[in-house]
N, C-alpha and C. Protein backbone atom coordinates (compact mmCIF):
# COMPACT_ATOMS: atom_id res chain seq x y z
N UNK A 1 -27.82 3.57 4.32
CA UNK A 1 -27.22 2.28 4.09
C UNK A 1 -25.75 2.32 4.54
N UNK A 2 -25.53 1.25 5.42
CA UNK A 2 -23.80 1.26 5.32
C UNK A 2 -23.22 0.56 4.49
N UNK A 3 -21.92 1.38 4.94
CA UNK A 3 -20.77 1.27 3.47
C UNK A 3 -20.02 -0.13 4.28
N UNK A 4 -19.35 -0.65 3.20
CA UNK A 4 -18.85 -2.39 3.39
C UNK A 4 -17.62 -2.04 4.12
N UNK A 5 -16.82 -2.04 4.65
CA UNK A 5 -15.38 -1.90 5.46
C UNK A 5 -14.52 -3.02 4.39
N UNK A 6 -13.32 -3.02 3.64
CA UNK A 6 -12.60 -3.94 3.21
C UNK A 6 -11.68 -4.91 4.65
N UNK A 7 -11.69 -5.93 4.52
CA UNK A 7 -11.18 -6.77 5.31
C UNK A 7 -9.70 -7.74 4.58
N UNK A 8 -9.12 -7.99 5.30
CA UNK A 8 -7.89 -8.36 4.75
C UNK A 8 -7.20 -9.49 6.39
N UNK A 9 -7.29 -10.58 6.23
CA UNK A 9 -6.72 -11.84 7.34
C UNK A 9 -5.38 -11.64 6.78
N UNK A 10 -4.32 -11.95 7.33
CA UNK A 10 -3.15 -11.59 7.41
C UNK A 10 -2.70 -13.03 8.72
N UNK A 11 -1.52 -13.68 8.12
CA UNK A 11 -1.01 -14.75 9.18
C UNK A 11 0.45 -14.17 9.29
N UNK A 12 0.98 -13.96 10.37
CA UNK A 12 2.25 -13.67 10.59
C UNK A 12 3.05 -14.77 11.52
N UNK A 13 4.74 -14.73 11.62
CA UNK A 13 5.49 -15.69 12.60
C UNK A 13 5.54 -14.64 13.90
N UNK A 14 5.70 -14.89 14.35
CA UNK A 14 6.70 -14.29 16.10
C UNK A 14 7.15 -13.32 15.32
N UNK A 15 8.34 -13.05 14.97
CA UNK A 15 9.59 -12.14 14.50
C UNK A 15 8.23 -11.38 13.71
N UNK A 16 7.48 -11.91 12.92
CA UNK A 16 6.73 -10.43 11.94
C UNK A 16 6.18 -9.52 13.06
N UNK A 17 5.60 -10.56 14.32
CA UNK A 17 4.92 -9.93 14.54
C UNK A 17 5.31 -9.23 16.13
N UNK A 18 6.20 -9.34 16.40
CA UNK A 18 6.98 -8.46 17.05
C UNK A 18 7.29 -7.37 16.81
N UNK A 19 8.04 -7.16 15.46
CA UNK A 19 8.46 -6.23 15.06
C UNK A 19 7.33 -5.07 14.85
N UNK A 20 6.12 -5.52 13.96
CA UNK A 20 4.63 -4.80 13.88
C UNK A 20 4.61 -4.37 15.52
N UNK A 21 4.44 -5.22 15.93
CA UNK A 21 4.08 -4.77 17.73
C UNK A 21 4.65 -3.64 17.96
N UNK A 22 5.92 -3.71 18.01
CA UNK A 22 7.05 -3.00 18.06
C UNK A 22 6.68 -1.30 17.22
N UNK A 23 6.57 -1.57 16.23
CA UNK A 23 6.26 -0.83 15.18
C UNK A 23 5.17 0.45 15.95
N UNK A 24 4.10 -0.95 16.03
CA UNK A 24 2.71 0.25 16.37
C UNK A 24 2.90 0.86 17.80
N UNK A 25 3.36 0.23 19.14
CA UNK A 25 3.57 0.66 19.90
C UNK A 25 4.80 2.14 19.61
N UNK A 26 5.43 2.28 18.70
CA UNK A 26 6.50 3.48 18.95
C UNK A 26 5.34 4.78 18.27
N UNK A 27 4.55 4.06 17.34
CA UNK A 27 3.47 5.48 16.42
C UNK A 27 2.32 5.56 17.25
N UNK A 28 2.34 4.63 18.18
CA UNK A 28 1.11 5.38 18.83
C UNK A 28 -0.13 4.55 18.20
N UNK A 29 -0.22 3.77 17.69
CA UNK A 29 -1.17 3.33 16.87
C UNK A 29 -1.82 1.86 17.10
N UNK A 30 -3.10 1.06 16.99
CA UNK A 30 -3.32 0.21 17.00
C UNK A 30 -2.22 -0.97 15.92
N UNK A 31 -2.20 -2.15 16.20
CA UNK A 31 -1.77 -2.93 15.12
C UNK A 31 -2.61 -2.96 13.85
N UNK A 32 -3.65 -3.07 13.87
CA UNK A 32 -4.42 -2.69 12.10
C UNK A 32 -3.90 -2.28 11.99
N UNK A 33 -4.22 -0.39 12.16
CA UNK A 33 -3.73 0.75 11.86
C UNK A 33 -2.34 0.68 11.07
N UNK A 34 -1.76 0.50 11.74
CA UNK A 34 0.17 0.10 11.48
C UNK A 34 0.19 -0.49 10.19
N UNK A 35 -0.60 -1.48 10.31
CA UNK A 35 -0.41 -2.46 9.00
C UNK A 35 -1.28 -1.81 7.90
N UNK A 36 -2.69 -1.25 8.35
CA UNK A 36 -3.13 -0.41 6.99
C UNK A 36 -2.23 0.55 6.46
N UNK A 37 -1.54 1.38 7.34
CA UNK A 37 -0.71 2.51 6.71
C UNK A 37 0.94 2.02 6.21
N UNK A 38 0.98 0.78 6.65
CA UNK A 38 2.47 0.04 5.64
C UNK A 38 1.65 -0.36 4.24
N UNK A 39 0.86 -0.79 4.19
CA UNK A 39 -0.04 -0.99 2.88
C UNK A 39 -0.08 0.37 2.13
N UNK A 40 -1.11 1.12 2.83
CA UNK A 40 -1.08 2.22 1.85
C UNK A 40 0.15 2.74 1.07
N UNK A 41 1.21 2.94 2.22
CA UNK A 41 2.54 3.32 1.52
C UNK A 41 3.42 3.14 0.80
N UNK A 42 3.17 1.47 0.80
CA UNK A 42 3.85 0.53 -0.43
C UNK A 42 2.80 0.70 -1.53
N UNK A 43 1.74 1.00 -1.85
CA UNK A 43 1.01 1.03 -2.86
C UNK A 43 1.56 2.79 -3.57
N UNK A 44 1.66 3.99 -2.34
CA UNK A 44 2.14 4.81 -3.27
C UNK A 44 3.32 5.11 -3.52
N UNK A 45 4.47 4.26 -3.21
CA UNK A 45 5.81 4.32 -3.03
C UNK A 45 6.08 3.77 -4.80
N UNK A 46 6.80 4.12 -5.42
CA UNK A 46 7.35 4.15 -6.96
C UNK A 46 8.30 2.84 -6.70
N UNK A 47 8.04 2.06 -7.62
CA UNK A 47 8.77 0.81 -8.20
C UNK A 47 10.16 1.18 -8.59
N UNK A 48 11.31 1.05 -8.29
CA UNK A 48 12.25 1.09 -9.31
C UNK A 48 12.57 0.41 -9.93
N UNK A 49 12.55 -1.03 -10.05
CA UNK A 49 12.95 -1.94 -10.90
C UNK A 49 11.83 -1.70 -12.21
N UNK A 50 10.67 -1.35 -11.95
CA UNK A 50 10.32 -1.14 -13.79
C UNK A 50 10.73 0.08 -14.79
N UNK A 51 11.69 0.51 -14.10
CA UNK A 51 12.62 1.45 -15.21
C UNK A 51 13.64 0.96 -15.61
């Protein structure tokens, strides 16, 4: 059986999405890619304002 893939639509301006462009073109990486791994990292990156 296959497994479900999570999906996520995302609307960006010019300027977001330049910069992403920008972004994935310097890592080598597709644009998903780019944007899955800014996700992941803000999810394990520590809050400081709840201290």
């Amino acid at each position: 059986m296959a497994t479900k893939k999570s999906r996520l639509n995302v609307t960006l301006n010019d300027l977001e999405r330049e910069k992403l462009e920008k972004l994935a073109e310097e890592s080598g990486l597709s644009l998903s890619r780019t944007i899955a791994q800014l996700i992941r990292k803000a999810k394990v990156k520590p809050n400081d304002k709840e201290s």
